[in-house]
Protein backbone atom coordinates (compact mmCIF):
# COMPACT_ATOMS: atom_id res chain seq x y z
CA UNK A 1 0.00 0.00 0.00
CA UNK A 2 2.93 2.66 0.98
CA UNK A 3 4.46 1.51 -2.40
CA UNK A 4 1.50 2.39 -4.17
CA UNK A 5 1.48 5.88 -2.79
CA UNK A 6 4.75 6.37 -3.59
CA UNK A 7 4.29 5.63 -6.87
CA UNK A 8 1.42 7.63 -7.44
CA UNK A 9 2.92 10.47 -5.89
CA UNK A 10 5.59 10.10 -8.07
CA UNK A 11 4.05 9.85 -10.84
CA UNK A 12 1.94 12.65 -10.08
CA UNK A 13 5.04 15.04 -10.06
CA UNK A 14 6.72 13.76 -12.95
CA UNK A 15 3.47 14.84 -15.04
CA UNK A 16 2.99 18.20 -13.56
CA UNK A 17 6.84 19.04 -14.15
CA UNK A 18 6.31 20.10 -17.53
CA UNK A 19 3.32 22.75 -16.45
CA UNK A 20 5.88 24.19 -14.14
CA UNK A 21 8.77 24.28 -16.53
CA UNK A 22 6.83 25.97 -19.49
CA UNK A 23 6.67 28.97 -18.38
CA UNK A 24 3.86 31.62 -18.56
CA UNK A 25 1.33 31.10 -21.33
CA UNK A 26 1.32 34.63 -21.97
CA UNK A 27 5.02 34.85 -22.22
CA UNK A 28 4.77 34.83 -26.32
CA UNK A 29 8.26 36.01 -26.84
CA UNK A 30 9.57 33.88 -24.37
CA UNK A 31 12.12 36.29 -22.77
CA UNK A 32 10.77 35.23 -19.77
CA UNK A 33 9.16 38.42 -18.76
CA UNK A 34 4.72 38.99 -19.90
CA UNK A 35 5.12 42.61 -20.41
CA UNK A 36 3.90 44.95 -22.54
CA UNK A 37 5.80 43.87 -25.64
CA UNK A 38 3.68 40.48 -25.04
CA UNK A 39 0.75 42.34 -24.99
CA UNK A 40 1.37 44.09 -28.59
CA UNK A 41 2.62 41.17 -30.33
CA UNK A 42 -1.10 39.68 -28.93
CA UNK A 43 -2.64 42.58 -30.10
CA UNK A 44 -1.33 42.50 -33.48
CA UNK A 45 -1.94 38.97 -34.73
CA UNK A 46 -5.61 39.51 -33.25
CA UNK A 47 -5.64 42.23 -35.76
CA UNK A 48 -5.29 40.20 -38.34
CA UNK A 49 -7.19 37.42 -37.24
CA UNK A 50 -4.27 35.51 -37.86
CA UNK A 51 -4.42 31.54 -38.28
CA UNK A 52 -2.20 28.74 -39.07
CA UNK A 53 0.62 30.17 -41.78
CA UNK A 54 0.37 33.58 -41.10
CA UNK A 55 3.40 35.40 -40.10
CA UNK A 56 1.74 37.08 -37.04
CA UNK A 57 0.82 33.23 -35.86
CA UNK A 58 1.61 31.76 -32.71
CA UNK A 59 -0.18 28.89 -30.95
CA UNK A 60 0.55 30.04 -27.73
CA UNK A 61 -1.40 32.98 -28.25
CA UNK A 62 -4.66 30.83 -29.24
CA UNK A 63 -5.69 30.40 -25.91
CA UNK A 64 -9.33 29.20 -26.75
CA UNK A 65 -8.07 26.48 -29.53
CA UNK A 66 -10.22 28.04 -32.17
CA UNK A 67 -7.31 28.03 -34.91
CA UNK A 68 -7.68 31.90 -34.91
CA UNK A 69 -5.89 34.66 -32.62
CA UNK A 70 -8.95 36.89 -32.08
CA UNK A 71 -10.45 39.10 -29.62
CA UNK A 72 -11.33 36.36 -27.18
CA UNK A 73 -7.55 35.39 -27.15
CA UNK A 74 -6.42 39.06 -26.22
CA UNK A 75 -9.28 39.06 -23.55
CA UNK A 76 -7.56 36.03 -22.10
CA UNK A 77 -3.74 37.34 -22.31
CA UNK A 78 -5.61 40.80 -20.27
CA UNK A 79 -7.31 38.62 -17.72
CA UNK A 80 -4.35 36.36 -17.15
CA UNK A 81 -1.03 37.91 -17.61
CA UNK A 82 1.06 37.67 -14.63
């Protein structure tokens, strides 16, 4: 039974590790800082509505998973940056 706990708690870490070690979501630019720089590199891809291919796209900044950097996504980065 102790094993078993072990084990899980173990396991448990190992798969939350990578969460901790990404980093910020909002950190686009990955300088390790969300700052206002962030903010207008959010800001301009929403512009654009850009998707997949375009040179303003970033899947980090989709935070809804719709495909498209958009309004919603810039409401998230606002509500969430650190």
């Amino acid at each position: 039974m102790k094993r078993a706990a072990i084990l899980f708690a173990a396991l448990g870490l190992f798969l939350a590790a990578p969460l901790a070690l990404a980093g910020d979501p909002c950190d686009y630019n990955g300088d390790g800082v969300v700052d206002q720089t962030d903010g207008q590199l959010i800001q301009a891809a929403a512009a654009e509505n850009s998707t997949e291919g375009d040179p303003l796209w970033n899947p980090m900044m989709d935070h809804d998973g719709d495909g498209v950097i958009s309004l919603a996504d810039v409401m998230y980065f606002t509500q969430h940056k650190s």
